[in-house]
C-alpha atoms as a PDB file:
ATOM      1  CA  UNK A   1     -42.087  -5.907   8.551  1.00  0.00           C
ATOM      2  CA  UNK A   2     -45.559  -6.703   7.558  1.00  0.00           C
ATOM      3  CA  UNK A   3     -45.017  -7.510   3.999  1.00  0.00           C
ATOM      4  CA  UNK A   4     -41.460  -9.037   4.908  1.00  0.00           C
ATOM      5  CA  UNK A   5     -43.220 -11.920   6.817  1.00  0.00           C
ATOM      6  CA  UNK A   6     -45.797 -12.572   4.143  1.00  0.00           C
ATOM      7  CA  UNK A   7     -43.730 -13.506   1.755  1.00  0.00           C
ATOM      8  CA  UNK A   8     -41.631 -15.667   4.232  1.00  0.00           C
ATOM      9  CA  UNK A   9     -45.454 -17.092   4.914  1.00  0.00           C
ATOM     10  CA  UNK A  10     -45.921 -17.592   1.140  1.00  0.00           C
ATOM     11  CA  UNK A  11     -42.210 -19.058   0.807  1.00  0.00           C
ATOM     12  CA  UNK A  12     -43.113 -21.521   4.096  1.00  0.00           C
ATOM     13  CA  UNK A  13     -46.223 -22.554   2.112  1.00  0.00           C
ATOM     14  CA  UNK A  14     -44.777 -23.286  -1.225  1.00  0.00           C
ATOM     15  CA  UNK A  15     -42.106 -25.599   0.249  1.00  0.00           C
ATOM     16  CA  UNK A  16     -45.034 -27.460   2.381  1.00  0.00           C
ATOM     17  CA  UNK A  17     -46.732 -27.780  -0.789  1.00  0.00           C
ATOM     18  CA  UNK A  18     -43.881 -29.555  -2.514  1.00  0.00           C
ATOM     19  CA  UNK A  19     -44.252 -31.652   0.443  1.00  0.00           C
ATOM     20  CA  UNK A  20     -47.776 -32.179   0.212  1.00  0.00           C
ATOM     21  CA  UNK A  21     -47.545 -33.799  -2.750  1.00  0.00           C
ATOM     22  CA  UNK A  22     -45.247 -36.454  -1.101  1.00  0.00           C
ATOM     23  CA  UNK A  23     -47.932 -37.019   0.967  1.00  0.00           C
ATOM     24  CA  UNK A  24     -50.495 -36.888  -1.725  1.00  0.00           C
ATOM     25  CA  UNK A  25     -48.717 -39.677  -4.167  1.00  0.00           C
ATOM     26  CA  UNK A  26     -47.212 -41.634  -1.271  1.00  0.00           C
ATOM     27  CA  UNK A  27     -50.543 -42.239   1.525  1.00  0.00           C
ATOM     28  CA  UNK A  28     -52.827 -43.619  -0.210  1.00  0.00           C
ATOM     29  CA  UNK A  29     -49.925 -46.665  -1.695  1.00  0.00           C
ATOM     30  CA  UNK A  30     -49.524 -46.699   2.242  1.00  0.00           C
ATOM     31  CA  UNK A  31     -45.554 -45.631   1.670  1.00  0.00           C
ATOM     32  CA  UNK A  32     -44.204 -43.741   4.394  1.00  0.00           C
ATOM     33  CA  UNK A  33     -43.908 -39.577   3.707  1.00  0.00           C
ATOM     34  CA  UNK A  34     -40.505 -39.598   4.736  1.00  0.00           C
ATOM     35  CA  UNK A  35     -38.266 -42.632   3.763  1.00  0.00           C
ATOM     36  CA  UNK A  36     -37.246 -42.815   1.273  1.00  0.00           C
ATOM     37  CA  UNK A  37     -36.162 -39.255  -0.138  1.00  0.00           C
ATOM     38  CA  UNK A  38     -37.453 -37.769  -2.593  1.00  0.00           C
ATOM     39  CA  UNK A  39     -37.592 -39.485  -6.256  1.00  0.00           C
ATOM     40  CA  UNK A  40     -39.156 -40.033 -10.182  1.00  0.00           C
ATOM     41  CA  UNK A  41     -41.925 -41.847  -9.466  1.00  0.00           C
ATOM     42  CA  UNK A  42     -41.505 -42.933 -13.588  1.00  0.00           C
ATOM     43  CA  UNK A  43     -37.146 -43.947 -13.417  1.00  0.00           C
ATOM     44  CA  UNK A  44     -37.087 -43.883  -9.358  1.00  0.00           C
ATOM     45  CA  UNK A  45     -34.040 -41.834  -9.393  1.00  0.00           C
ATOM     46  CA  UNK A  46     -33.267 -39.915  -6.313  1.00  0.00           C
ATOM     47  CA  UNK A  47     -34.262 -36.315  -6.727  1.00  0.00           C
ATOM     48  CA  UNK A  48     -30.967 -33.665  -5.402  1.00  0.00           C
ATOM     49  CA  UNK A  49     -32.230 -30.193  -4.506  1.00  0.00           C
ATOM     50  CA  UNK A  50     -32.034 -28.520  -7.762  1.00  0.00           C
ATOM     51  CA  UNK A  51     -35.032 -30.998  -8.817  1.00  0.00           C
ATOM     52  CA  UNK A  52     -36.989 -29.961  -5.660  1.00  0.00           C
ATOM     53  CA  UNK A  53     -37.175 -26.216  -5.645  1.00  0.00           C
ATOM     54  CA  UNK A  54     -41.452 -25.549  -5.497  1.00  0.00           C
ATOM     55  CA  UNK A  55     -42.598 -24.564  -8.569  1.00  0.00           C
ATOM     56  CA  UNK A  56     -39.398 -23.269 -10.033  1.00  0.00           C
ATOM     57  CA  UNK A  57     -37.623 -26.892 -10.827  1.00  0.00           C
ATOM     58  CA  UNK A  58     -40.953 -27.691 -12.696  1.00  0.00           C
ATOM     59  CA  UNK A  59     -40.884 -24.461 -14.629  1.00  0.00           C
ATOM     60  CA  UNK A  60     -36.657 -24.918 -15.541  1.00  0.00           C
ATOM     61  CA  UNK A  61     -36.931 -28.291 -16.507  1.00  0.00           C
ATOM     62  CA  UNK A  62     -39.982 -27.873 -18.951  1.00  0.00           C
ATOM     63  CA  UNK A  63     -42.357 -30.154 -16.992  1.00  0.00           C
ATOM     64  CA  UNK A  64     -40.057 -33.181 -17.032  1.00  0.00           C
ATOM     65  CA  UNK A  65     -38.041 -35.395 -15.341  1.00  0.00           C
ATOM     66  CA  UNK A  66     -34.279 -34.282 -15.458  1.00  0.00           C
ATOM     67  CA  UNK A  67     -33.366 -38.052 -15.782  1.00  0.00           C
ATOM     68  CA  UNK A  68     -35.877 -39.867 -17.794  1.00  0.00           C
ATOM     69  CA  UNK A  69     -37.507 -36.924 -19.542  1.00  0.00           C
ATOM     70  CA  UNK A  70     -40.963 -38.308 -18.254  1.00  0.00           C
ATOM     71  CA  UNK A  71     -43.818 -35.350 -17.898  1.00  0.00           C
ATOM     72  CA  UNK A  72     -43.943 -34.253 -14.137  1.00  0.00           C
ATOM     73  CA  UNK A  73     -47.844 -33.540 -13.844  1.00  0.00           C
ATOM     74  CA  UNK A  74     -48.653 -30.005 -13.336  1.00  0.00           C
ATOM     75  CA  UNK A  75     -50.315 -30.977 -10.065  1.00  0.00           C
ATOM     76  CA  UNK A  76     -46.931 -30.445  -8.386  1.00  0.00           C
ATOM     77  CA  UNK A  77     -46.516 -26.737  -9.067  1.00  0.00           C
ATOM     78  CA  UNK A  78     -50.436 -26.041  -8.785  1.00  0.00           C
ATOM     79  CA  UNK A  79     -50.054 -27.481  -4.978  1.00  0.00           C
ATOM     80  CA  UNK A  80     -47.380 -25.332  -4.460  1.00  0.00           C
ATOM     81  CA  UNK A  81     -48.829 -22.411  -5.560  1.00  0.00           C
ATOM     82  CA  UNK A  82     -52.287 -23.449  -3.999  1.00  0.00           C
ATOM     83  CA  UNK A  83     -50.561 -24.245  -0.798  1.00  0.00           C
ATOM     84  CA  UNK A  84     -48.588 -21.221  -1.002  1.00  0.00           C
ATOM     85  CA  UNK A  85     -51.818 -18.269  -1.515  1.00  0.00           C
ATOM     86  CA  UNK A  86     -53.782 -19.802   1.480  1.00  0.00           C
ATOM     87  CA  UNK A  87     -50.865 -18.987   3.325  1.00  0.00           C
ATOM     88  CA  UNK A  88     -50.408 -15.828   2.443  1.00  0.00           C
ATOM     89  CA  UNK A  89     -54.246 -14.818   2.915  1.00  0.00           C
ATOM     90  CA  UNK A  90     -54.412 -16.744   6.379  1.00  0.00           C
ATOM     91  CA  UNK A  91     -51.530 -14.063   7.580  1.00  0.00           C
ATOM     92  CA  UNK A  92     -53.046 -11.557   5.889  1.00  0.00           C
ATOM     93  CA  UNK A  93     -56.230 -11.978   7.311  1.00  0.00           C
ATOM     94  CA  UNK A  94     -55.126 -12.723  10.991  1.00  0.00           C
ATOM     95  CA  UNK A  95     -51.806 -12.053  11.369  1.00  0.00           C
ATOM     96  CA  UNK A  96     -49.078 -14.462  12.870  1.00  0.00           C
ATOM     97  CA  UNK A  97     -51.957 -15.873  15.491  1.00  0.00           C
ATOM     98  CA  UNK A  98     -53.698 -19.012  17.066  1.00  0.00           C
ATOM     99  CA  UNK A  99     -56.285 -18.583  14.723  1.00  0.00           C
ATOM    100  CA  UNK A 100     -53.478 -18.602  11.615  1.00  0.00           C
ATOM    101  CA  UNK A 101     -51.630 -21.654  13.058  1.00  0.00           C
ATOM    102  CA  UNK A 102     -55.266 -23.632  13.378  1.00  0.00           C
ATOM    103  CA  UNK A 103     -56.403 -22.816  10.036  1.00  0.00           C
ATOM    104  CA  UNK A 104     -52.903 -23.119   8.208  1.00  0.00           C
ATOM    105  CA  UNK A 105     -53.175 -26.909   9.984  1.00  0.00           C
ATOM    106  CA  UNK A 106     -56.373 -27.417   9.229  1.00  0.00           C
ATOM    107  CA  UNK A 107     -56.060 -26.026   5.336  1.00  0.00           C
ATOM    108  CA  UNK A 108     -52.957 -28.150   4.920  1.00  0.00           C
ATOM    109  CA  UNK A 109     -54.906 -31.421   5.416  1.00  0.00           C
ATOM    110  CA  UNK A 110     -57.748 -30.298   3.311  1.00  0.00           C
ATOM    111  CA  UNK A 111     -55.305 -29.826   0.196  1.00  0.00           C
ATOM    112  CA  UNK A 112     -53.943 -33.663   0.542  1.00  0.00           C
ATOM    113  CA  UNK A 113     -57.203 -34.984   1.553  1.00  0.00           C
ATOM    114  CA  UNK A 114     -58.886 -33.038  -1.462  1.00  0.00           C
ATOM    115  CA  UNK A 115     -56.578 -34.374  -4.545  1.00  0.00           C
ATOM    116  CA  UNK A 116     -56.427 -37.688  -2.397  1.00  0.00           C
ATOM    117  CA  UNK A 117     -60.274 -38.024  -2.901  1.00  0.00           C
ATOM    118  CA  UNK A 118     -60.414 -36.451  -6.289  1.00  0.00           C
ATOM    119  CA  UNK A 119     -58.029 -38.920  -7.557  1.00  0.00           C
ATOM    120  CA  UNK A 120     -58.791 -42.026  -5.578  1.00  0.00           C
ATOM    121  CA  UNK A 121     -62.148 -40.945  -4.015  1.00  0.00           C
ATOM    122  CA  UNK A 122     -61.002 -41.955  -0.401  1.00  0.00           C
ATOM    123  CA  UNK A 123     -60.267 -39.426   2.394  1.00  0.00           C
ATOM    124  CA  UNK A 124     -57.258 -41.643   4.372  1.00  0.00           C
ATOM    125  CA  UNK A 125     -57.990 -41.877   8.707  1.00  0.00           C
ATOM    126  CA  UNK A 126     -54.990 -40.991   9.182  1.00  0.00           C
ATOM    127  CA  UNK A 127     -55.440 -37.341   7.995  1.00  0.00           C
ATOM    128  CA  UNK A 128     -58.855 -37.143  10.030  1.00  0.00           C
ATOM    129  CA  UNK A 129     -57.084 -38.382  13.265  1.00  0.00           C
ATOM    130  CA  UNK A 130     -53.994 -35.701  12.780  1.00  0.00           C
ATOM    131  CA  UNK A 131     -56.562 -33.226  12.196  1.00  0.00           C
ATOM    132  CA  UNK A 132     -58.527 -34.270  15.127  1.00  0.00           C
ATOM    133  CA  UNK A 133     -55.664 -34.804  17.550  1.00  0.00           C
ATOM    134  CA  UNK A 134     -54.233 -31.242  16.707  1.00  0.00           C
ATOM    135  CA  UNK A 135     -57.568 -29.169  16.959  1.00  0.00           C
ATOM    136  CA  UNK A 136     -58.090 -30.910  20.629  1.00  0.00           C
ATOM    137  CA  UNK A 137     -54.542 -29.560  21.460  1.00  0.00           C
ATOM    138  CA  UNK A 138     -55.205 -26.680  19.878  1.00  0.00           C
ATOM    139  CA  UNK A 139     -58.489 -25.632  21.742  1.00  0.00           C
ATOM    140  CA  UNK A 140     -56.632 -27.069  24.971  1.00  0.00           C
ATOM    141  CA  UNK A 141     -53.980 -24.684  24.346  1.00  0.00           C
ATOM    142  CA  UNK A 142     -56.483 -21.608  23.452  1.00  0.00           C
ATOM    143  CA  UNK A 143     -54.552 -21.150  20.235  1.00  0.00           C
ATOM    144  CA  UNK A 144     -58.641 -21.986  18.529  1.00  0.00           C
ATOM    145  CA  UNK A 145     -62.296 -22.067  19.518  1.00  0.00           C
ATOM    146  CA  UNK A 146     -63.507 -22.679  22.936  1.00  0.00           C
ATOM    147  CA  UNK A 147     -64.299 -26.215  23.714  1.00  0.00           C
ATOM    148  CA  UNK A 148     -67.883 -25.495  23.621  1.00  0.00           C
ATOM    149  CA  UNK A 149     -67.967 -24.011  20.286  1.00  0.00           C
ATOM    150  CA  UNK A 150     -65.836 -27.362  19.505  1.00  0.00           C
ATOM    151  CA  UNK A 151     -67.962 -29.744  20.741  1.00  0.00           C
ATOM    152  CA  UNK A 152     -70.908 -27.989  19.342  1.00  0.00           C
ATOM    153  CA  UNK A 153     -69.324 -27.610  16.047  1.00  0.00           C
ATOM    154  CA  UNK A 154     -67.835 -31.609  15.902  1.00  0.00           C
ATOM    155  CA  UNK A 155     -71.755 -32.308  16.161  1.00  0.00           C
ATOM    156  CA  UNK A 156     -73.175 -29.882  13.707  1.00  0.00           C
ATOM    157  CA  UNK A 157     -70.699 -30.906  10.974  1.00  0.00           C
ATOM    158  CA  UNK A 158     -69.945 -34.577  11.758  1.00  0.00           C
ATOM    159  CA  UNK A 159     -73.784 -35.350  12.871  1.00  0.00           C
ATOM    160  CA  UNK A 160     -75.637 -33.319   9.896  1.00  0.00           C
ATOM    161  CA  UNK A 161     -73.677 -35.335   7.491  1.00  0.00           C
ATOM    162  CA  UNK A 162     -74.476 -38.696   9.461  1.00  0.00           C
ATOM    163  CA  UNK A 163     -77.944 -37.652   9.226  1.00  0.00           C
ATOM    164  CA  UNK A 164     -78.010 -37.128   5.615  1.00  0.00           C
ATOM    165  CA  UNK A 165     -76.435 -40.535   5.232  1.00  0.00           C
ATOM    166  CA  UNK A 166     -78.522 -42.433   7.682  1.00  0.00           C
ATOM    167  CA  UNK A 167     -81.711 -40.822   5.865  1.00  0.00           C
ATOM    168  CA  UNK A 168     -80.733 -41.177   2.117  1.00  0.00           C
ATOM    169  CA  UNK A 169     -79.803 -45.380   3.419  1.00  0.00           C
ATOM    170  CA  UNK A 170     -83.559 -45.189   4.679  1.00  0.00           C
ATOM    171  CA  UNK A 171     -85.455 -43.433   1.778  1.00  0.00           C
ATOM    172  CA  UNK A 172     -83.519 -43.620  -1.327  1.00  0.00           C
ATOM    173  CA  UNK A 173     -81.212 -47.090  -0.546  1.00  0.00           C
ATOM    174  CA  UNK A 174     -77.702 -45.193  -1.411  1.00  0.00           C
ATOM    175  CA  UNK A 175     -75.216 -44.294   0.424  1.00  0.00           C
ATOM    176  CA  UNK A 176     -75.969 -40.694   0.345  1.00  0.00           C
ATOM    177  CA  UNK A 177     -72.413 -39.745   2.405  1.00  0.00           C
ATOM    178  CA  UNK A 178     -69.260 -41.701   2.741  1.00  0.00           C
ATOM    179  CA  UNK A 179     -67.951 -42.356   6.003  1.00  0.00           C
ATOM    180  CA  UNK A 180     -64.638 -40.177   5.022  1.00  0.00           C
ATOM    181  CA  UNK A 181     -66.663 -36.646   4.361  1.00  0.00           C
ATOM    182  CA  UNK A 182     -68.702 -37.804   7.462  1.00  0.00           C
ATOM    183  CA  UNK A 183     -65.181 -37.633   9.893  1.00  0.00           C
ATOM    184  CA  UNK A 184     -63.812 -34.779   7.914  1.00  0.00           C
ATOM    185  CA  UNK A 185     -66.375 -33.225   8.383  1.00  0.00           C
ATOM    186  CA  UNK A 186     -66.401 -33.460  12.180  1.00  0.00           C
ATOM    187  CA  UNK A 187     -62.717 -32.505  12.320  1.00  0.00           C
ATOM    188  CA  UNK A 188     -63.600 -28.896  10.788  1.00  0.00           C
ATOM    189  CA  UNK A 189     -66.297 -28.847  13.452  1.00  0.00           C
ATOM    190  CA  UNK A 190     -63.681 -29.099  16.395  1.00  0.00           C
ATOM    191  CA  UNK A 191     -61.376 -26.694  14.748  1.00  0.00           C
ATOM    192  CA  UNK A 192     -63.769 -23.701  13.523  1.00  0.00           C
ATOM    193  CA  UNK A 193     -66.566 -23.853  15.603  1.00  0.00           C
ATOM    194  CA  UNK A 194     -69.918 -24.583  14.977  1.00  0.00           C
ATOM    195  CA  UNK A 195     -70.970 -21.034  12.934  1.00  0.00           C
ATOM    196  CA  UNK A 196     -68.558 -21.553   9.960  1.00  0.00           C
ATOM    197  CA  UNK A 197     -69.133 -25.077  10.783  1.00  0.00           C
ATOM    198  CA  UNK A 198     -72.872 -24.695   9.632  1.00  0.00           C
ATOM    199  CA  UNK A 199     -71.456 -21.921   6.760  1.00  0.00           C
ATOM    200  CA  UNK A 200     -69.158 -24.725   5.570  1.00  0.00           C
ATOM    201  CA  UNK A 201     -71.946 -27.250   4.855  1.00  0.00           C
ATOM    202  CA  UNK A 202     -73.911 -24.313   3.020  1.00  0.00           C
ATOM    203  CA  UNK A 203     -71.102 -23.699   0.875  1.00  0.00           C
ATOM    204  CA  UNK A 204     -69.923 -27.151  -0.259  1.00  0.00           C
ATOM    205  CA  UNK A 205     -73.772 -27.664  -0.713  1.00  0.00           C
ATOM    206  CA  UNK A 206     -73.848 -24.933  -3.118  1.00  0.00           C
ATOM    207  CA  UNK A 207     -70.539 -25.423  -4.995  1.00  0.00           C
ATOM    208  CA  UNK A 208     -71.174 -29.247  -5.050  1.00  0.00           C
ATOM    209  CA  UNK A 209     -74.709 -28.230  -6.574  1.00  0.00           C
ATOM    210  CA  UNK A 210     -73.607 -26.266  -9.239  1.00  0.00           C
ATOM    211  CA  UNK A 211     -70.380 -28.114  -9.886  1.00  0.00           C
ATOM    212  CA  UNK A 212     -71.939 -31.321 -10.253  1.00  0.00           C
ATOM    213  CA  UNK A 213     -74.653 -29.726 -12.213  1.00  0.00           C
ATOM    214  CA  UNK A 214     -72.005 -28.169 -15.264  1.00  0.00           C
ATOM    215  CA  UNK A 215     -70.485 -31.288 -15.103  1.00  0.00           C
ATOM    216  CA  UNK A 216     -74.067 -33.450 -16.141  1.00  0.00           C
ATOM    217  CA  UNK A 217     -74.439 -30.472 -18.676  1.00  0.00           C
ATOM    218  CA  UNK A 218     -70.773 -31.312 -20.260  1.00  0.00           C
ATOM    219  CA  UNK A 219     -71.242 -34.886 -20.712  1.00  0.00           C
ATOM    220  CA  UNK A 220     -68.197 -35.147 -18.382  1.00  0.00           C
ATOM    221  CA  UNK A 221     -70.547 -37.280 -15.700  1.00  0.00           C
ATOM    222  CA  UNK A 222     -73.622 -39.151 -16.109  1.00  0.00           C
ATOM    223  CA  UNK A 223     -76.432 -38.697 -13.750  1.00  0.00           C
ATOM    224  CA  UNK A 224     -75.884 -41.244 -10.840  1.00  0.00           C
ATOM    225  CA  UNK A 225     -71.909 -41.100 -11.170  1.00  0.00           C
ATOM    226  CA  UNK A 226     -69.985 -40.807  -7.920  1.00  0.00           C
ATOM    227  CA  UNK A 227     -68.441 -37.245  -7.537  1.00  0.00           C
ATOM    228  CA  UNK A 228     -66.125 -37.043  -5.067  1.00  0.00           C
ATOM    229  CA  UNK A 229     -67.897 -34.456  -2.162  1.00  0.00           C
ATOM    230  CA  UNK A 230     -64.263 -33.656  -0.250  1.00  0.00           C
ATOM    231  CA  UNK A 231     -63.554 -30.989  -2.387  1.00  0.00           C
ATOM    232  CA  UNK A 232     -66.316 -29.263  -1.909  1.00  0.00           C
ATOM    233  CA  UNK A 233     -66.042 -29.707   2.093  1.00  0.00           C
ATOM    234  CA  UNK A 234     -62.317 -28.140   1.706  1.00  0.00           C
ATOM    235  CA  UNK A 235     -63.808 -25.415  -0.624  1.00  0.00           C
ATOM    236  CA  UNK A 236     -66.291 -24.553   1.710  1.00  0.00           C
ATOM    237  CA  UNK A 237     -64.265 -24.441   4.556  1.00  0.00           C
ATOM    238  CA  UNK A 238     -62.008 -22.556   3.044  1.00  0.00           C
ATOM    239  CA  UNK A 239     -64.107 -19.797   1.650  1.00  0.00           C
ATOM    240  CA  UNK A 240     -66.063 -19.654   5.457  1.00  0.00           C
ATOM    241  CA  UNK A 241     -62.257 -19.283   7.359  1.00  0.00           C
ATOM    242  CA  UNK A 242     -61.287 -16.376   5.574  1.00  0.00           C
ATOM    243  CA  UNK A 243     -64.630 -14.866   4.855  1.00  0.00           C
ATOM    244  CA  UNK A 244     -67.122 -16.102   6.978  1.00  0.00           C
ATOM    245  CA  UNK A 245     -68.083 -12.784   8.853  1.00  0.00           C
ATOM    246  CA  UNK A 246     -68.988 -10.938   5.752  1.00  0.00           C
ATOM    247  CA  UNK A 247     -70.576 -14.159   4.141  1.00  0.00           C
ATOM    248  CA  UNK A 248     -72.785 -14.889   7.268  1.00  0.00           C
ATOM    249  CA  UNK A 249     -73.978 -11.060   7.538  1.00  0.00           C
ATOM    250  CA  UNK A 250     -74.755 -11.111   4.109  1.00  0.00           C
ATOM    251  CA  UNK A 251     -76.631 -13.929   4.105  1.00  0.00           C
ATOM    252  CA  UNK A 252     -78.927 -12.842   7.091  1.00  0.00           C
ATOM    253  CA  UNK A 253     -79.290  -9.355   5.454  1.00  0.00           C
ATOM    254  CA  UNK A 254     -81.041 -11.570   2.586  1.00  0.00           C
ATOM    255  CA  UNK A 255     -83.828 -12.721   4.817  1.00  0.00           C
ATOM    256  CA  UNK A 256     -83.903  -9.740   7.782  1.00  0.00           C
END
C-alpha cells in the first residue's frame, strides 16, 4: 500500500508540475493560470492532451512543438520531474499527514516563485499572500506548527531579512534584500516554525555563498551583479523540511 501511494504522490506531483509551469510563464505577463487552455506560446495553438502528458509529451515529440516545430525549453519536463521527487520524499518522509499537505503547499510555491525570480528576478505578491493565507489556515486547522512557533518563526525569517536590509541601506547604501525574499521569507516562518526557520536562513546563506562565489570564479557574474537570492531561500527550505532534525543535531554536535 505504501509504495502504491507514492507513486500516485509522484504521479500527483508531475501533473502539478506541468501546471506549474502555467503558472510560471503566465504570472508574471499578469495572464490568468486558467483561461485560456493550454497552448504554444511560439504558434498559440491550443495544446489537446496528447501534448500535455508531464514529461512524456516532451520526451515523444523530441523537445518541440507538435505544430510549429518550435523547441519546448527543457524547463517544462525538469519542473515536472522537480515537482514530482519533492513529492515523493515529502510522503516518504511523513506519510500522508498535516505536515505533508503544509510542506507539499509550501514547496509548490517555492518552485514557481524560484524560476519566477531566476528568470525575471521578482517574487510575484500574489504567491506570498496564497502562501500566507494557507499556512494561517493551516496552523488554525492544526494540520502545521502551533501558532506560537508561527508567529515566532514569521519574525525570525521575515524580520532577520528586514534587518539585513535596513542595515546594508544604512552602512553600505544598497539594497542588501529585496522586499520579495523579505515576505517570502516570512511566509516559511508561519509555515515551519521558527527552528527550520532559523536553519533555512543558514542554508540559503551558505548555498548563496558558495554559489555566487563559483559563479565570480566562471566569469558567468561580475562582482556587484544582482543574483537572484529566492532560490537559495527555496533551497534552503527545502533541504531544512526534509532534513532538518539530523542537520540541526549535527550542527550543534560541531560546537558541543
Amino acid at each position: 500500500m505504501g509504495y502504491f501511494l507514492g507513486v500516485i504522490v509522484f504521479l500527483i506531483g508531475l501533473l502539478l508540475g506541468s501546471f506549474f509551469n502555467v503558472c510560471i510563464y503566465r504570472i508574471p505577463r499578469e495572464q490568468s493560470i486558467i483561461f485560456p487552455p493550454s497552448y504554444c506560446t511560439s504558434c498559440c495553438k491550443r495544446l489537446t492532451w496528447r501534448d500535455l502528458i508531464p514529461v512524456f509529451s516532451w520526451i515523444f515529440l523530441g523537445g518541440k512543438c507538435r505544430y510549429c516545430k518550435q523547441r519546448i525549453s527543457y524547463r517544462y519536463p525538469l519542473i515536472e520531474l522537480t515537482t514530482g521527487l519533492i513529492f515523493l520524499l515529502l510522503y516518504i518522509e511523513f506519510g500522508i499527514s498535516g505536515t505533508f499537505l503544509t510542506y507539499s503547499i509550501l514547496c509548490s510555491i517555492l518552485i514557481i516563485a524560484t524560476v519566477i525570480d531566476i528568470e525575471h528576478q521578482i517574487i510575484p505578491n500574489g504567491l506570498v499572500i496564497t502562501g500566507t493565507v494557507a499556512g494561517i489556515a493551516l496552523t488554525l486547522a492544526g494540520l502545521s506548527v502551533n501558532w506560537k512557533d508561527a508567529l515566532i518563526g514569521i519574525l525570525a525569517g521575515g524580520g532577520t531579512f528586514l534587518l539585513v536590509a535596513f542595515l546594508s541601506q544604512l552602512i553600505l547604501k544598497k539594497e542588501g534584500m529585496g522586499g520579495g525574499d523579505i515576505k517570502l521569507m516570512a511566509m516559511i516562518g508561519l509555515m515551519i516554525g521558527w527552528k527550520l526557520t532559523i536553519l533555512t536562513i543558514l542554508v540559503s546563506v551558505y548555498a548563496g555563498g558558495l554559489v555566487g562565489g563559483l559563479l565570480l570564479l566562471c566569469g558567468i557574474k561580475k562582482r556587484g551583479d544582482a543574483i537572484p537570492y529566492g532560490p537559495f531561500i527555496a533551497a534552503g527550505t527545502i533541504v531544512s523540511v526534509l532534513f532538518g532534525d539530523e542537520l540541526i543535531l549535527w550542527y550543534l554536535n560541531l560546537f558541543l
